[in-house]
PDB file of N, CA and C in Angstrom:
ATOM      1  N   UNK A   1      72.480  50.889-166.214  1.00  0.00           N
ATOM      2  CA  UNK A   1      71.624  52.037-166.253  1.00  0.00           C
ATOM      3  C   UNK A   1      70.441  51.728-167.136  1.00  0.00           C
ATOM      4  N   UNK A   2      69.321  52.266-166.468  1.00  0.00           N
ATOM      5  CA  UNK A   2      68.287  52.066-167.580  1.00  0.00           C
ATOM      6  C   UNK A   2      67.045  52.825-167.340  1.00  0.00           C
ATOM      7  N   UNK A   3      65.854  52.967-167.962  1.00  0.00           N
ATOM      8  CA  UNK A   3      64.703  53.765-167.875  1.00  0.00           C
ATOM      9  C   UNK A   3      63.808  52.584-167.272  1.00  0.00           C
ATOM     10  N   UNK A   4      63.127  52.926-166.149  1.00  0.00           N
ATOM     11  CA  UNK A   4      62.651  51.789-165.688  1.00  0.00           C
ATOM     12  C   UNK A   4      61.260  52.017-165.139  1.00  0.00           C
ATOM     13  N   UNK A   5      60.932  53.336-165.474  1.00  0.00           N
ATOM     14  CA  UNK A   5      59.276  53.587-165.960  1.00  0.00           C
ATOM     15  C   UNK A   5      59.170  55.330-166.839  1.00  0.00           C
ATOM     16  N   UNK A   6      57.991  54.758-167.591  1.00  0.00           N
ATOM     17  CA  UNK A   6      57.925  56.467-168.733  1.00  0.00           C
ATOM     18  C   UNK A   6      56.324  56.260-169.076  1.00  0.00           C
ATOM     19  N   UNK A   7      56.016  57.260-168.688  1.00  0.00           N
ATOM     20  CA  UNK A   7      54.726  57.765-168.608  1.00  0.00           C
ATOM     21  C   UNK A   7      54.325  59.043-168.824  1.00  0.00           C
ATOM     22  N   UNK A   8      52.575  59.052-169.188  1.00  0.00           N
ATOM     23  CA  UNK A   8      52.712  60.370-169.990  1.00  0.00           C
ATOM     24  C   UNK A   8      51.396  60.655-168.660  1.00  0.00           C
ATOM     25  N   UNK A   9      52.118  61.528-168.170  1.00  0.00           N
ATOM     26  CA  UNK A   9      51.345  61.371-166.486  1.00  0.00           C
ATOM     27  C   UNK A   9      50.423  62.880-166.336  1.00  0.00           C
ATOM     28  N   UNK A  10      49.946  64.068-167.659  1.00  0.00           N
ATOM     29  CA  UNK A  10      48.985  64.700-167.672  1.00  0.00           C
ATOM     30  C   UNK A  10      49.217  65.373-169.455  1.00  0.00           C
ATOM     31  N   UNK A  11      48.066  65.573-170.113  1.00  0.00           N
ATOM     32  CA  UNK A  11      47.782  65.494-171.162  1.00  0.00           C
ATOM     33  C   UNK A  11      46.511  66.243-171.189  1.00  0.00           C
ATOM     34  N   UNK A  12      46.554  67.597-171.750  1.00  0.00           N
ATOM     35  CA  UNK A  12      45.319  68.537-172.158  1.00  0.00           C
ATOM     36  C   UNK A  12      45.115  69.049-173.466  1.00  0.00           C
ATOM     37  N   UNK A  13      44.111  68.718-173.501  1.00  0.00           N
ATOM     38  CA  UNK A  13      43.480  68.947-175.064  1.00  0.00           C
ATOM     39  C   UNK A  13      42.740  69.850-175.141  1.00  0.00           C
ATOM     40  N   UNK A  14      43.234  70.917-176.168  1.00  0.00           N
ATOM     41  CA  UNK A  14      42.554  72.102-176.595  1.00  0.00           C
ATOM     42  C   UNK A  14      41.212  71.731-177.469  1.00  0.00           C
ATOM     43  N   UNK A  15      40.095  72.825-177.788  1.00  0.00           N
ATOM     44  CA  UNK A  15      39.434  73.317-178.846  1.00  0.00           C
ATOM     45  C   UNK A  15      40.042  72.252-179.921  1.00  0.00           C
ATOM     46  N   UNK A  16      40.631  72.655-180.556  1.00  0.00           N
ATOM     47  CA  UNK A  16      41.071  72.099-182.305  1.00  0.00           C
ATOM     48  C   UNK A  16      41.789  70.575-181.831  1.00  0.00           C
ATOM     49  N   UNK A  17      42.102  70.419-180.850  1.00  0.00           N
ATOM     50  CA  UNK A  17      42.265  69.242-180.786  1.00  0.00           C
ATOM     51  C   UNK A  17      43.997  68.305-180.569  1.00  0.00           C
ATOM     52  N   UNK A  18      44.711  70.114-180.155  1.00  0.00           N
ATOM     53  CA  UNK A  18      46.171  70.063-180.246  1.00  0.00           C
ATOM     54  C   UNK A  18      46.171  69.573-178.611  1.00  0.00           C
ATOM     55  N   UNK A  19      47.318  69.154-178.084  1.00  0.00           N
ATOM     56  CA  UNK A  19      47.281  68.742-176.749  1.00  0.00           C
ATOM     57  C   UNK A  19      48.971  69.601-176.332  1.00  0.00           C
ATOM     58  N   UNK A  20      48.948  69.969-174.703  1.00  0.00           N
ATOM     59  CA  UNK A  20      50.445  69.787-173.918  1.00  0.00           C
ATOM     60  C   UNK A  20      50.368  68.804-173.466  1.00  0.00           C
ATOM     61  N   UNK A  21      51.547  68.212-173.777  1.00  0.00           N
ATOM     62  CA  UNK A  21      51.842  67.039-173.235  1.00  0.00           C
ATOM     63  C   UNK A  21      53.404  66.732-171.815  1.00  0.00           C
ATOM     64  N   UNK A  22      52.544  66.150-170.837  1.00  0.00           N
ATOM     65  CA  UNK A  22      53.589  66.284-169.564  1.00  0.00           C
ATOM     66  C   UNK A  22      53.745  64.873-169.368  1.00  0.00           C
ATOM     67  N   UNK A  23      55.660  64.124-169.953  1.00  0.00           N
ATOM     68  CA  UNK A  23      56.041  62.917-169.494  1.00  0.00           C
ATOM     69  C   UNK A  23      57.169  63.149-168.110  1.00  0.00           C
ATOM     70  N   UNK A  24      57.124  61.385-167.671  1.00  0.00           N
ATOM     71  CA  UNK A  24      57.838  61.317-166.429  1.00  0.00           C
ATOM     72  C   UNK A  24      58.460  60.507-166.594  1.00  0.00           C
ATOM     73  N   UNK A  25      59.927  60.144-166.580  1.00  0.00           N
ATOM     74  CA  UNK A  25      60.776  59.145-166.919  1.00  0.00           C
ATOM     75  C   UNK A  25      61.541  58.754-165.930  1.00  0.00           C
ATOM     76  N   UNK A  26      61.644  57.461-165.230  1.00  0.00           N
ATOM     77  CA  UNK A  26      62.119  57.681-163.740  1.00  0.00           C
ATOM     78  C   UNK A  26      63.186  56.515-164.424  1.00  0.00           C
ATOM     79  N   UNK A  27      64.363  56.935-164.041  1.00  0.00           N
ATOM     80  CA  UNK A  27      66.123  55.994-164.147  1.00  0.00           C
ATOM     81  C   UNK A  27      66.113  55.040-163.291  1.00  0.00           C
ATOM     82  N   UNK A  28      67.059  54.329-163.144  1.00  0.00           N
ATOM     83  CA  UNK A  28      67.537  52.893-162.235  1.00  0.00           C
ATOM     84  C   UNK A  28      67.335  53.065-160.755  1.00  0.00           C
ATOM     85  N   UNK A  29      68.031  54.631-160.813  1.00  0.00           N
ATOM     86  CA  UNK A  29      68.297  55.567-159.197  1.00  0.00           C
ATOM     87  C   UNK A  29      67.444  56.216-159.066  1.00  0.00           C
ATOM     88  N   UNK A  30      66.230  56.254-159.426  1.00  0.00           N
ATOM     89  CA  UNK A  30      64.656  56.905-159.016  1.00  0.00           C
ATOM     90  C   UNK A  30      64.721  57.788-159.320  1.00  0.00           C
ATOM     91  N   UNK A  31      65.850  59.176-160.079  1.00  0.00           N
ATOM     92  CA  UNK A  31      65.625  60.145-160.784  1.00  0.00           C
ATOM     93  C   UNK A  31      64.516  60.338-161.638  1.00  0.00           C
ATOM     94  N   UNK A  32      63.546  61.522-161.306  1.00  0.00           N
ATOM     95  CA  UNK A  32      62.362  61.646-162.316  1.00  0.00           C
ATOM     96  C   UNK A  32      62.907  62.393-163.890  1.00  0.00           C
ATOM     97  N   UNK A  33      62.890  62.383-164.889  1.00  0.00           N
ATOM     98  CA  UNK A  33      63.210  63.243-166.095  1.00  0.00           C
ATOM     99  C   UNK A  33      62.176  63.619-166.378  1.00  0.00           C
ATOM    100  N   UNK A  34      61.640  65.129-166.634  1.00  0.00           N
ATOM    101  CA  UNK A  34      60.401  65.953-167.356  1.00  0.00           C
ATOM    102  C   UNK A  34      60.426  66.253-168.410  1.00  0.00           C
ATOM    103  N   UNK A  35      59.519  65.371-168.836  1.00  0.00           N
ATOM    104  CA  UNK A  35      59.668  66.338-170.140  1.00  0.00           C
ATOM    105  C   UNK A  35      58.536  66.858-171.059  1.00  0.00           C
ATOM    106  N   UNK A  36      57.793  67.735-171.349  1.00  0.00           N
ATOM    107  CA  UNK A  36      56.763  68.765-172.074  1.00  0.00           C
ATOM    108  C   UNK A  36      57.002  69.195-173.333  1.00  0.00           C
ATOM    109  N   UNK A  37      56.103  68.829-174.122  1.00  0.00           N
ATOM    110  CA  UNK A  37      55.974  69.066-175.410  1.00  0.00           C
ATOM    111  C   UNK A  37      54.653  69.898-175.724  1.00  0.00           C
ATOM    112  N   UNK A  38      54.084  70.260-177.134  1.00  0.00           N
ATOM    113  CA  UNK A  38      53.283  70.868-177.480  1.00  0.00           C
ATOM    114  C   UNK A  38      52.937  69.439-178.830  1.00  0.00           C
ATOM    115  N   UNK A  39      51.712  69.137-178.999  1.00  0.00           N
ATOM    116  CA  UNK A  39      51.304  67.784-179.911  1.00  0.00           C
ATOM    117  C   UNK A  39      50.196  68.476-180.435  1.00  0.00           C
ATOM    118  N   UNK A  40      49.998  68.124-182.119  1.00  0.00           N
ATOM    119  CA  UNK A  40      49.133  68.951-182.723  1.00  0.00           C
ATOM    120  C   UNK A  40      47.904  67.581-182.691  1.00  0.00           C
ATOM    121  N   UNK A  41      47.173  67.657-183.303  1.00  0.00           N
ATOM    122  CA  UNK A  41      46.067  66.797-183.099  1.00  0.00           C
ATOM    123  C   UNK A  41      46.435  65.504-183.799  1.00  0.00           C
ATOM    124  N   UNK A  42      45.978  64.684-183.538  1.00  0.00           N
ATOM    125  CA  UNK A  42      46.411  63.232-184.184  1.00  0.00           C
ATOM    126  C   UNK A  42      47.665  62.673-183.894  1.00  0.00           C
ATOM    127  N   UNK A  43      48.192  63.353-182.596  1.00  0.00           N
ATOM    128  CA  UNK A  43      49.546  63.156-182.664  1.00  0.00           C
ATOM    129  C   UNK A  43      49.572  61.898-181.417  1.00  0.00           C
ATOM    130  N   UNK A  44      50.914  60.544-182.315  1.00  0.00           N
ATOM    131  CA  UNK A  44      50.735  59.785-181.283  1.00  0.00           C
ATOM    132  C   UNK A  44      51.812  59.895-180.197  1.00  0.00           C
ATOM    133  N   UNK A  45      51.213  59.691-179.130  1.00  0.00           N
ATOM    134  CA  UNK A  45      52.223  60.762-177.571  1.00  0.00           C
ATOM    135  C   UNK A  45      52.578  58.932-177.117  1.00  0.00           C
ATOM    136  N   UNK A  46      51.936  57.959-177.349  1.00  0.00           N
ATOM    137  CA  UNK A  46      52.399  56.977-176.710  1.00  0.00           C
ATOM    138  C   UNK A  46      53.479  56.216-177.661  1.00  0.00           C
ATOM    139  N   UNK A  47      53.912  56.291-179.054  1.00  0.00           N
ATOM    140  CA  UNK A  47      54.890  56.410-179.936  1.00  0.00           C
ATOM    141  C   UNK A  47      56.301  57.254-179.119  1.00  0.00           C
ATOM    142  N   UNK A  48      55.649  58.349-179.077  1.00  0.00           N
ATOM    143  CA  UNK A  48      56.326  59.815-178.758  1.00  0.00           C
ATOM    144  C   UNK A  48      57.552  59.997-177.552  1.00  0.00           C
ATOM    145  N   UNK A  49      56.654  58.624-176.380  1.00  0.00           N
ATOM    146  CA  UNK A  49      56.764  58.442-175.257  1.00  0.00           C
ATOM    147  C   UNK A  49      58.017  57.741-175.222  1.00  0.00           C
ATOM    148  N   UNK A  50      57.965  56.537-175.815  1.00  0.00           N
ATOM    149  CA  UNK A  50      59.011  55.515-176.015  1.00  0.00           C
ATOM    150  C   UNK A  50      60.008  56.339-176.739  1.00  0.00           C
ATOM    151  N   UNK A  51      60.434  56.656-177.935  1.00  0.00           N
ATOM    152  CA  UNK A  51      60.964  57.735-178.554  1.00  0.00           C
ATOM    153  C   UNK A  51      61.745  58.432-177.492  1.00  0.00           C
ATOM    154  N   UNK A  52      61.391  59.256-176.521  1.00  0.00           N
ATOM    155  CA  UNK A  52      61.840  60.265-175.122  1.00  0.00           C
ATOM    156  C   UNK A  52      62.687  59.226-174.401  1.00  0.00           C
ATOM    157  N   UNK A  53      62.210  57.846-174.156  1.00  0.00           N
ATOM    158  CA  UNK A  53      62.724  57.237-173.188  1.00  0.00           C
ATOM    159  C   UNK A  53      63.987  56.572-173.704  1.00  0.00           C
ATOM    160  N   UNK A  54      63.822  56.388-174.774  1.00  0.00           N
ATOM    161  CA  UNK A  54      65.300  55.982-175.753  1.00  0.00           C
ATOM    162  C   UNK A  54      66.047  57.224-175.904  1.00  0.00           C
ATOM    163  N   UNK A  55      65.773  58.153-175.947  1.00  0.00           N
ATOM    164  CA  UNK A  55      66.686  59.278-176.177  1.00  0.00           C
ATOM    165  C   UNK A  55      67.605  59.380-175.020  1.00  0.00           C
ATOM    166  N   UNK A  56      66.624  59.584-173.721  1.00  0.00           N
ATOM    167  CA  UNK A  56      66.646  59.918-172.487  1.00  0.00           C
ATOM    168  C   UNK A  56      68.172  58.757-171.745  1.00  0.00           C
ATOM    169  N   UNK A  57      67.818  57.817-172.274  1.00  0.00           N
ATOM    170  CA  UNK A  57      68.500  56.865-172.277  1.00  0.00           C
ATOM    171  C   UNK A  57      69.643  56.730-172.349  1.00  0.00           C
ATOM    172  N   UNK A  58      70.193  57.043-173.806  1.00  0.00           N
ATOM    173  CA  UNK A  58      71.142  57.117-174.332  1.00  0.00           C
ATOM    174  C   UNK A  58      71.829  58.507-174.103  1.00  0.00           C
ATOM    175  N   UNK A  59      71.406  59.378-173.768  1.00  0.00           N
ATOM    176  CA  UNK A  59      71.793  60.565-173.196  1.00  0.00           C
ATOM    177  C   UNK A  59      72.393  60.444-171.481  1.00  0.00           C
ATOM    178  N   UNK A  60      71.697  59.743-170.805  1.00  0.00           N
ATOM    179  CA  UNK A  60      72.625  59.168-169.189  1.00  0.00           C
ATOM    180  C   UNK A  60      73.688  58.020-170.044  1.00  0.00           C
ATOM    181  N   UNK A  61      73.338  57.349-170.733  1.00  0.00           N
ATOM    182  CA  UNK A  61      74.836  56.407-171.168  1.00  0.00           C
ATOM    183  C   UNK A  61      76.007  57.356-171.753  1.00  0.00           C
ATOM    184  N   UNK A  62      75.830  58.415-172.398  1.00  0.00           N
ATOM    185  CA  UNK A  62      76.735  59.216-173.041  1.00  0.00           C
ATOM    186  C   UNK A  62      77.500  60.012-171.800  1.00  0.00           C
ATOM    187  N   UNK A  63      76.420  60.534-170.708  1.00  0.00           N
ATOM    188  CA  UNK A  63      77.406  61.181-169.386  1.00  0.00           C
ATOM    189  C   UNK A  63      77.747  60.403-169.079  1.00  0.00           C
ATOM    190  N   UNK A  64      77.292  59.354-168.487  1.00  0.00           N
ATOM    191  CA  UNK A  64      77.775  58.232-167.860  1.00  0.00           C
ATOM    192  C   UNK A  64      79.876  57.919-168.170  1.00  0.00           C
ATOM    193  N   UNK A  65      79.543  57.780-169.443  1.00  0.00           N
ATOM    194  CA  UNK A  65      80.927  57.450-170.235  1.00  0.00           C
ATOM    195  C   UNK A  65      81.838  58.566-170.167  1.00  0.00           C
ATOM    196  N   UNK A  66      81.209  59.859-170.747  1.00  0.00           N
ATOM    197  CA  UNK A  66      82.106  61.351-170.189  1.00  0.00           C
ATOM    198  C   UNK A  66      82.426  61.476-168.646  1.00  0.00           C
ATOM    199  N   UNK A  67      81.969  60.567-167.848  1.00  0.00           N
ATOM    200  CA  UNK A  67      82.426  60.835-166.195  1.00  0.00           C
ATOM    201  C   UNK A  67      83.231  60.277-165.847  1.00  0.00           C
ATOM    202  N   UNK A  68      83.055  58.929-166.556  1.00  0.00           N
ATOM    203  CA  UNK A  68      84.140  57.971-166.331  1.00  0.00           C
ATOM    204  C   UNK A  68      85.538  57.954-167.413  1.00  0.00           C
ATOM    205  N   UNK A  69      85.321  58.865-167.827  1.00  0.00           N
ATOM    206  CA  UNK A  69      86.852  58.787-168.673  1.00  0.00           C
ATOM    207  C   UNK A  69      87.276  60.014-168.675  1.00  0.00           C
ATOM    208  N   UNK A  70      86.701  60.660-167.271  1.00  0.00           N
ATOM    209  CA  UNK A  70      87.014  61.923-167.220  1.00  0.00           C
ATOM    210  C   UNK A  70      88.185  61.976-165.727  1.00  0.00           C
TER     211      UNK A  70
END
């Protein structure tokens, strides 16, 4: 299993300089994962990105393991 693309595939920036931020995390099996945040200004989303995709990650390895020992 693995994350095998993560992208931050739309990104709008307010006035002051805060952004929404919209990622796309696609798995082994072409599943897309969404995920939307709110980023205040200076904030790094391509840090942020990788961060999601390790989480994201380890979160299908954790079901993964609850299915199979289920």
């Amino acid at each position: 299993m693995s994350i095998v693309s993560s992208a931050v595939v739309l990104k709008t920036t307010e006035a002051n300089g805060s952004s929404i931020v919209f990622e796309q995390h696609t798995d082994h099996l072409g599943k897309v994962h969404d995920v939307r945040y709110f980023a205040p200004a200076g904030f790094d989303t391509a840090a942020k990105l990788a961060v999601h995709a390790s989480e994201l990650l380890q979160q299908l390895a954790n079901t993964e393991a609850t299915e199979v020992l289920s």
